[in-house]
N, C-alpha and C. Protein backbone atom coordinates (compact mmCIF):
# COMPACT_ATOMS: atom_id res chain seq x y z
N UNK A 1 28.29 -18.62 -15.16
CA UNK A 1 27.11 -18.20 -14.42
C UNK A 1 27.43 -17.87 -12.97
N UNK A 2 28.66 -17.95 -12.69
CA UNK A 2 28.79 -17.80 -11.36
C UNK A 2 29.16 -16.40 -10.96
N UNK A 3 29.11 -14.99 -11.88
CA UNK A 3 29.28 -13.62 -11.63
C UNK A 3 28.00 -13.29 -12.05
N UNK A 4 27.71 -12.35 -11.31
CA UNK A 4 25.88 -11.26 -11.76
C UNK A 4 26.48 -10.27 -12.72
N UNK A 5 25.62 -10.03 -13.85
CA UNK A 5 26.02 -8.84 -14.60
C UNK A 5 25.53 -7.98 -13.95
N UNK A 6 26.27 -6.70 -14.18
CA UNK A 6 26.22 -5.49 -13.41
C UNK A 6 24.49 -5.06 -13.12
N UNK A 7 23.83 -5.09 -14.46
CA UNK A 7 21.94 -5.14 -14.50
C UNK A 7 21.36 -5.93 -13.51
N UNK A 8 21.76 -6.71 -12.81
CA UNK A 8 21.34 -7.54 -12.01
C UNK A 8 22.35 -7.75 -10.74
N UNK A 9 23.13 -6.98 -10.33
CA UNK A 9 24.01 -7.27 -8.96
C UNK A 9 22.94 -6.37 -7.91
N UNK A 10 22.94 -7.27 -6.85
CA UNK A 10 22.24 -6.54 -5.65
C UNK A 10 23.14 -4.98 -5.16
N UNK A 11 22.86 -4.03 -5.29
CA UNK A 11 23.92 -2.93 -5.12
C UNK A 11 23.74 -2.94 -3.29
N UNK A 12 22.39 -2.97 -2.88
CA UNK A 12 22.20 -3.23 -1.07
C UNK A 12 22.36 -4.87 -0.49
N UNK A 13 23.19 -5.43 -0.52
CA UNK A 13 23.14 -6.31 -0.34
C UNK A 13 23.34 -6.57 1.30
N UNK A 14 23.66 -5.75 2.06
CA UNK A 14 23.21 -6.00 3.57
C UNK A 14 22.26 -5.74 4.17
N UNK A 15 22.13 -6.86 5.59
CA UNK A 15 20.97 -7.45 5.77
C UNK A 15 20.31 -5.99 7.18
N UNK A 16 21.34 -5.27 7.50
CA UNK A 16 21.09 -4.24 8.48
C UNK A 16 19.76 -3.30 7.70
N UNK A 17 18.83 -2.82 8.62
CA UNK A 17 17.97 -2.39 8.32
C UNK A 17 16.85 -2.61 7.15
N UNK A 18 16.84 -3.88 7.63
CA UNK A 18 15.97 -4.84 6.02
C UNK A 18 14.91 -5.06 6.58
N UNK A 19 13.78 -4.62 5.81
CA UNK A 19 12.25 -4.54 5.81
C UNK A 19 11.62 -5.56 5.56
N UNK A 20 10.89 -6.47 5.94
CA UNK A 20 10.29 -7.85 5.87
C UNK A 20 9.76 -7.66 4.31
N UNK A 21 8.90 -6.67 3.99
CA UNK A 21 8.33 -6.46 2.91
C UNK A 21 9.06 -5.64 1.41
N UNK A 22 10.64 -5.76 1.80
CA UNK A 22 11.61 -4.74 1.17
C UNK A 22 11.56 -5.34 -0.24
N UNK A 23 11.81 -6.70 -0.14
CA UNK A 23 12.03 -7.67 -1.61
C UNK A 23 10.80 -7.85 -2.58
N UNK A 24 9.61 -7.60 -1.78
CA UNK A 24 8.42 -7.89 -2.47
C UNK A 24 7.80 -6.97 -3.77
N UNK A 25 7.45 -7.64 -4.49
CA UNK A 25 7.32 -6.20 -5.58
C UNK A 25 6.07 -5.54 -5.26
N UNK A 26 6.18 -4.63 -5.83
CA UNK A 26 5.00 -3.18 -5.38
C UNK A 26 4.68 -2.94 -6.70
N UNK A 27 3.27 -2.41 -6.88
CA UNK A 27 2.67 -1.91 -7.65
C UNK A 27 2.36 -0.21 -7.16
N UNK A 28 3.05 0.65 -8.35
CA UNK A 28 2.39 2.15 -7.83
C UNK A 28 1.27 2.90 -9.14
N UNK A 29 0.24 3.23 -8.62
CA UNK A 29 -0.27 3.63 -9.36
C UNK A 29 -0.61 5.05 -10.15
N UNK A 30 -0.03 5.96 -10.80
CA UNK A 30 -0.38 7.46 -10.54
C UNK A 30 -1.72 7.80 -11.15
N UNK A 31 -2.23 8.77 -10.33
CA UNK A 31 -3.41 10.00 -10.51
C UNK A 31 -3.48 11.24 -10.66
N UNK A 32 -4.17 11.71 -10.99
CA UNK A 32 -4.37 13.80 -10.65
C UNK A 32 -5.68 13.60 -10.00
N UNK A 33 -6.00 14.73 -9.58
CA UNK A 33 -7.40 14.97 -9.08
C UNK A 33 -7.38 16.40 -9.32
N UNK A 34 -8.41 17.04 -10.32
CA UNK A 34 -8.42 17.97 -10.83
C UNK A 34 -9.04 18.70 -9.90
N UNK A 35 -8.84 20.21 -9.60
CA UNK A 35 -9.88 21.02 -9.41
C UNK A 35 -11.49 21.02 -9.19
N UNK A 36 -11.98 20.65 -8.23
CA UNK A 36 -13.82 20.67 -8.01
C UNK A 36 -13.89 19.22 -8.44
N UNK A 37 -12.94 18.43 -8.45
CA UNK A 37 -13.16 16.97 -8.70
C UNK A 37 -13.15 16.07 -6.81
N UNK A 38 -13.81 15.64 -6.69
CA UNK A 38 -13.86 14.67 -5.77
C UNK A 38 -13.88 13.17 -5.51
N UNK A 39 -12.82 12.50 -5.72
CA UNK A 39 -12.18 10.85 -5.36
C UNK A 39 -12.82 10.05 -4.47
N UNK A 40 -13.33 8.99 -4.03
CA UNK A 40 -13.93 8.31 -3.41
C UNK A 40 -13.22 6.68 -4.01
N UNK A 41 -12.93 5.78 -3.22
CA UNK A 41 -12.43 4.48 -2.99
C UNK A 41 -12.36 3.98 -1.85
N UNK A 42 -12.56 2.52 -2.11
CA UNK A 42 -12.84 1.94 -0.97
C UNK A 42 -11.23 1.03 -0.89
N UNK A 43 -9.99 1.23 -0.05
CA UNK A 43 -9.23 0.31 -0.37
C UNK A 43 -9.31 -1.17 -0.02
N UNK A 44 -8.36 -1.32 -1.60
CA UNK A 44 -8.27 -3.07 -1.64
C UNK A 44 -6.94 -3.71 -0.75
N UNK A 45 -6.02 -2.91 -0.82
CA UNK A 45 -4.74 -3.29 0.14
C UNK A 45 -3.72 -1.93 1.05
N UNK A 46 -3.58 -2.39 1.64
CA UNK A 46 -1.99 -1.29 2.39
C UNK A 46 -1.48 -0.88 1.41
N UNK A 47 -1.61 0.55 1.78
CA UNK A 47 -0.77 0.95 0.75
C UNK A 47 -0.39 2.20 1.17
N UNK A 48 0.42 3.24 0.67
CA UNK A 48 1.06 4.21 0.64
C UNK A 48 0.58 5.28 -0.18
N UNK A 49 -0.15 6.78 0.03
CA UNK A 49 -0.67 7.47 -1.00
C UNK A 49 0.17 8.91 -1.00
N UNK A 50 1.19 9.00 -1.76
CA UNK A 50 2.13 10.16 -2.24
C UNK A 50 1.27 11.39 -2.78
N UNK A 51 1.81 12.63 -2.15
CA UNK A 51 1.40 14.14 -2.94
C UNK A 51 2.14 14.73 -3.73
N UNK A 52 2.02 14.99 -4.50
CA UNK A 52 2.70 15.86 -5.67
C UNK A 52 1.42 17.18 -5.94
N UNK A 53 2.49 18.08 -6.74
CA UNK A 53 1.63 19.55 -7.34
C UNK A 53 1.33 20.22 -6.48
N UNK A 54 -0.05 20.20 -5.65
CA UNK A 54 -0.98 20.77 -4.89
C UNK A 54 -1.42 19.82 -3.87
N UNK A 55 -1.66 20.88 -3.00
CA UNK A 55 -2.62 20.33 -1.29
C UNK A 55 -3.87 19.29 -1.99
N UNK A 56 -3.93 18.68 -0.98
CA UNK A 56 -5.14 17.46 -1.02
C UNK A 56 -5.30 17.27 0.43
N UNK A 57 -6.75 16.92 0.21
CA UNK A 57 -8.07 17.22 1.10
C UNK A 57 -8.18 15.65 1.50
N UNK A 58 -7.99 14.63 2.60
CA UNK A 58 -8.18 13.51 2.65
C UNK A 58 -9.32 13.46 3.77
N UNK A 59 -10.15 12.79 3.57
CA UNK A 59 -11.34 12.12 4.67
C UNK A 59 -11.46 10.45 4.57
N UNK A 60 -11.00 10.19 5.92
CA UNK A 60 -11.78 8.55 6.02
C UNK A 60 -13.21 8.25 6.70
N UNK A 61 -14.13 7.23 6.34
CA UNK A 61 -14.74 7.15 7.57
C UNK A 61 -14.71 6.50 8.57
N UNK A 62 -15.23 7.15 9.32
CA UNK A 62 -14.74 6.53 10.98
C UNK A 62 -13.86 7.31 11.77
N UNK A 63 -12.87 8.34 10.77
CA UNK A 63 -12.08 9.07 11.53
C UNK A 63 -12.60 10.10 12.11
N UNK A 64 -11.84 10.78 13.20
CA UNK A 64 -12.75 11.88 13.59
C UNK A 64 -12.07 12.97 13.13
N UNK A 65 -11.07 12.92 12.05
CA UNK A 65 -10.55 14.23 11.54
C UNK A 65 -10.60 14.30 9.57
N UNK A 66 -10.11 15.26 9.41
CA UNK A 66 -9.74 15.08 7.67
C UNK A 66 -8.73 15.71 7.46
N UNK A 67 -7.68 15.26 6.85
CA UNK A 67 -6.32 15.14 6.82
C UNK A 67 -5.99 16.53 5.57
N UNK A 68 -4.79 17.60 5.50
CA UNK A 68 -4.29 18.09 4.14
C UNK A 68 -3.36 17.32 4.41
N UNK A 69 -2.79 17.49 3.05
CA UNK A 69 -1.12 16.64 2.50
C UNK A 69 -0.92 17.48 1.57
N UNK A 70 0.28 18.32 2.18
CA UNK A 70 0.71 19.03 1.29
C UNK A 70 1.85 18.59 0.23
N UNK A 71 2.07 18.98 -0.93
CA UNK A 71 3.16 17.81 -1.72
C UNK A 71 4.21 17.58 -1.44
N UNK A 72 4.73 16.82 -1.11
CA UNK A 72 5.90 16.01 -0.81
C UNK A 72 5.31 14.81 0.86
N UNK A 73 4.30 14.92 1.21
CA UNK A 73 3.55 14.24 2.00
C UNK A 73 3.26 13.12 2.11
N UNK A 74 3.61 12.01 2.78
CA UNK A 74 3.21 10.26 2.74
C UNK A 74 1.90 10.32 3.43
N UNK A 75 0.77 9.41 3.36
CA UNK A 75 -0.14 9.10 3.98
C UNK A 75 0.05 7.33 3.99
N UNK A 76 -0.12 6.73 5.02
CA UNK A 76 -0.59 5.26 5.12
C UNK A 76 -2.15 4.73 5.31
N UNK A 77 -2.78 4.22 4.13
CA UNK A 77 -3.89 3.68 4.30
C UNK A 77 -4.07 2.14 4.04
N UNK A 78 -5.04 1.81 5.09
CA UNK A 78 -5.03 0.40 5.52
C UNK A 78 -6.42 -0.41 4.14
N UNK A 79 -6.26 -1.10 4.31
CA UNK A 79 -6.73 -2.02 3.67
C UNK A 79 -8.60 -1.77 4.00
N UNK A 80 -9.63 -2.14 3.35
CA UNK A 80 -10.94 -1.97 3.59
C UNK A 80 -11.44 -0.09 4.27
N UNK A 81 -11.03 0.51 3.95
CA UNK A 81 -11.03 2.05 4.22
C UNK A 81 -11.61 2.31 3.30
N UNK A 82 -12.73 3.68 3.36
CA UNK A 82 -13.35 4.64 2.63
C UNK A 82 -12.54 5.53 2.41
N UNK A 83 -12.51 6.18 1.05
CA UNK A 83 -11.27 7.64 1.54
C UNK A 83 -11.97 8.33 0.61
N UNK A 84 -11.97 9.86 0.88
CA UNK A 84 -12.19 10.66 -0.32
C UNK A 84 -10.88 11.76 -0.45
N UNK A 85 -10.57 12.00 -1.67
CA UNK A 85 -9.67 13.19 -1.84
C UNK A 85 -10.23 14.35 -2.64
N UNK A 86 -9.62 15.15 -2.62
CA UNK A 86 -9.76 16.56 -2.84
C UNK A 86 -9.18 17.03 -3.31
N UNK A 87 -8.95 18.66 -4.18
CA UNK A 87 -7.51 19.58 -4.30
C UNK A 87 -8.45 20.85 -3.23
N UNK A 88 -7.31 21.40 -3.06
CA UNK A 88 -7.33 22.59 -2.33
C UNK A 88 -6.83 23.85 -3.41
N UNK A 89 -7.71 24.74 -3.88
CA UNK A 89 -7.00 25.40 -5.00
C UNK A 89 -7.41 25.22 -5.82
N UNK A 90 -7.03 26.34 -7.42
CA UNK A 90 -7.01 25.84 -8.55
C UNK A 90 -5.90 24.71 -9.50
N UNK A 91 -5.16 24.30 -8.63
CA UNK A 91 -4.25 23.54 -9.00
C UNK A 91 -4.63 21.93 -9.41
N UNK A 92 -3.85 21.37 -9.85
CA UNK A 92 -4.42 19.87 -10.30
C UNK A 92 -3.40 19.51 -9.42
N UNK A 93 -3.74 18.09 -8.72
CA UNK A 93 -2.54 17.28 -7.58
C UNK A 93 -2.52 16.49 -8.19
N UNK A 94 -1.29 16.12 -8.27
CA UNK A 94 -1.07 14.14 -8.46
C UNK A 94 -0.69 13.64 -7.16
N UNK A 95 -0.86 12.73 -7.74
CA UNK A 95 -0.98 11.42 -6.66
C UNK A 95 -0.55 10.31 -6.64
N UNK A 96 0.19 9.10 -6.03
CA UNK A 96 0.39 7.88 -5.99
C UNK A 96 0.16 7.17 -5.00
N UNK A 97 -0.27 5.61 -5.61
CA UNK A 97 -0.57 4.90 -4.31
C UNK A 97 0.79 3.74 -4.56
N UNK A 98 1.38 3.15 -3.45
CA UNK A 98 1.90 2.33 -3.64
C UNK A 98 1.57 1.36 -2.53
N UNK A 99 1.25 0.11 -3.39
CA UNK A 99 1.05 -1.14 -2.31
C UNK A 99 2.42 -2.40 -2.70
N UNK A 100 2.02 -2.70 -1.37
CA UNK A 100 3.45 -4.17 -1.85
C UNK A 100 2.69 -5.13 -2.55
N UNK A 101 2.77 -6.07 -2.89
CA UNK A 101 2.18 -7.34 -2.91
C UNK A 101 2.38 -8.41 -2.05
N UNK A 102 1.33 -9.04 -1.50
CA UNK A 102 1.59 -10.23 -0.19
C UNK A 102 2.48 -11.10 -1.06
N UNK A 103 3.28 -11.62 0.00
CA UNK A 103 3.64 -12.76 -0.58
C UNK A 103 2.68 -13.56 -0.34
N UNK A 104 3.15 -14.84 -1.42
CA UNK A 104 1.77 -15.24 -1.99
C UNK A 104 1.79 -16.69 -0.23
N UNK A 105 1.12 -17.31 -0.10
CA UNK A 105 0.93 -17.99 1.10
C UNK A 105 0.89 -19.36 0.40
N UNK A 106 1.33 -20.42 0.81
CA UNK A 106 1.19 -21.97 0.50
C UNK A 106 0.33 -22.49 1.13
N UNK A 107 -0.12 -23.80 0.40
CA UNK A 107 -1.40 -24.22 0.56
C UNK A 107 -1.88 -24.96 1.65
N UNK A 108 -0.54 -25.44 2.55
CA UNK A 108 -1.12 -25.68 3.78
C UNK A 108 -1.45 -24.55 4.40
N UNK A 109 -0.72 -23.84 4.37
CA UNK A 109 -1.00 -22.11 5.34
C UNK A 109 -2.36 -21.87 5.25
N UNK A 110 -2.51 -21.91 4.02
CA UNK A 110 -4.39 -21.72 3.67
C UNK A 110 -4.97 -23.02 4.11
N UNK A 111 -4.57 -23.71 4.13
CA UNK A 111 -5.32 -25.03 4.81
C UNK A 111 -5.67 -24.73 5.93
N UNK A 112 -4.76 -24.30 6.89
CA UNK A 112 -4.80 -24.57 8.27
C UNK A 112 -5.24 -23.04 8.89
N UNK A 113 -5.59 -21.60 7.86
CA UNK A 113 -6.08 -20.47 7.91
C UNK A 113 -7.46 -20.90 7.88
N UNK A 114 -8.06 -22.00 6.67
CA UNK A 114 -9.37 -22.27 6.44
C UNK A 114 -9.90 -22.91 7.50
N UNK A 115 -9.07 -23.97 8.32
CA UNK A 115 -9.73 -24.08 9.20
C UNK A 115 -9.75 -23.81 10.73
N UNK A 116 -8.73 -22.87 10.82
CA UNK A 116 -8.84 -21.87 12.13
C UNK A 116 -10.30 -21.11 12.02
N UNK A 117 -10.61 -20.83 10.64
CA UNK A 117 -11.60 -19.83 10.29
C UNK A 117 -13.41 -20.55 10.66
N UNK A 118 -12.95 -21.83 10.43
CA UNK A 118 -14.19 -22.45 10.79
C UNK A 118 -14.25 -22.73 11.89
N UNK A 119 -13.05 -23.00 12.98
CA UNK A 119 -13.76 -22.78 14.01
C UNK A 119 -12.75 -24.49 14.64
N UNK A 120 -11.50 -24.80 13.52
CA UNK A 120 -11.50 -26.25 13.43
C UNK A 120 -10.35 -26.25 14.00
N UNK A 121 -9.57 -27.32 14.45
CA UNK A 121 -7.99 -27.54 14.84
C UNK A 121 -7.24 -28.29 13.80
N UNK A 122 -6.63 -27.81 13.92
CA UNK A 122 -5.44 -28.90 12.69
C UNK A 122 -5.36 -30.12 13.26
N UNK A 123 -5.06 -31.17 12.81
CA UNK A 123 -5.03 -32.59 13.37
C UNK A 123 -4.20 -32.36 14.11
N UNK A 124 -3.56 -33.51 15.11
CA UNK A 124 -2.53 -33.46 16.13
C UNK A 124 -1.28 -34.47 15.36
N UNK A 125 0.11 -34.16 15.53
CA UNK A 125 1.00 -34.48 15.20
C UNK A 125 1.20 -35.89 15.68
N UNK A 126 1.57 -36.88 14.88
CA UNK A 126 1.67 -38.31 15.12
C UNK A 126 2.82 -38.87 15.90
């Protein structure tokens, strides 16, 4: 047990230019948005929304603009956002979102989150 089979050897194994969120697994999801079809979601997390095919039409609210993304295009959208998408054209776009997943938090962390939130102090160290 002390060699990785090749299916499992880290091929990046240096630590230069390493992303806090690099190791965490991600969920991506794909879409199209057809022609005269119009998308509306409210996001649930950070995430990343990829263009493929055809132009897309992005609006948030609150912004004071509305975005194209033409394909090959990254957009970053934040967490609790309205968005609507679009195609531009007779073309069908795909689409992907990719979010990381939090790492998950331990239960003092949430302890001591729950009661920052109320308003409380953590006890004092003995």
């Amino acid at each position: 047990m002390d060699q990785a089979s090749p299916q499992c050897k880290d091929d990046d194994s240096s630590l230069s230019g390493y992303q806090p969120d690099e190791r965490l697994p991600k969920i991506v999801l794909h879409f199209s948005v057809v022609p005269g079809a119009t998308l509306t979601w409210r996001v649930d997390a950070d995430c990343t929304l990829s263009v493929q095919g055809a132009r897309l039409w992005l609006t948030r609210v609150n912004a004071p603009y509305d975005h194209w993304l033409e394909p090959g295009n990254a957009f970053r959208l934040h967490r609790g956002e309205r968005v609507w998408l679009s195609t531009d054209g007779e073309r069908t776009a795909r689409a992907s979102l990719t979010c990381v997943l939090p790492a998950k938090r331990g239960f003092v962390r949430r302890w001591l989150e729950r009661l920052a939130w109320l308003g409380l102090e953590a006890p004092a160290a003995r």
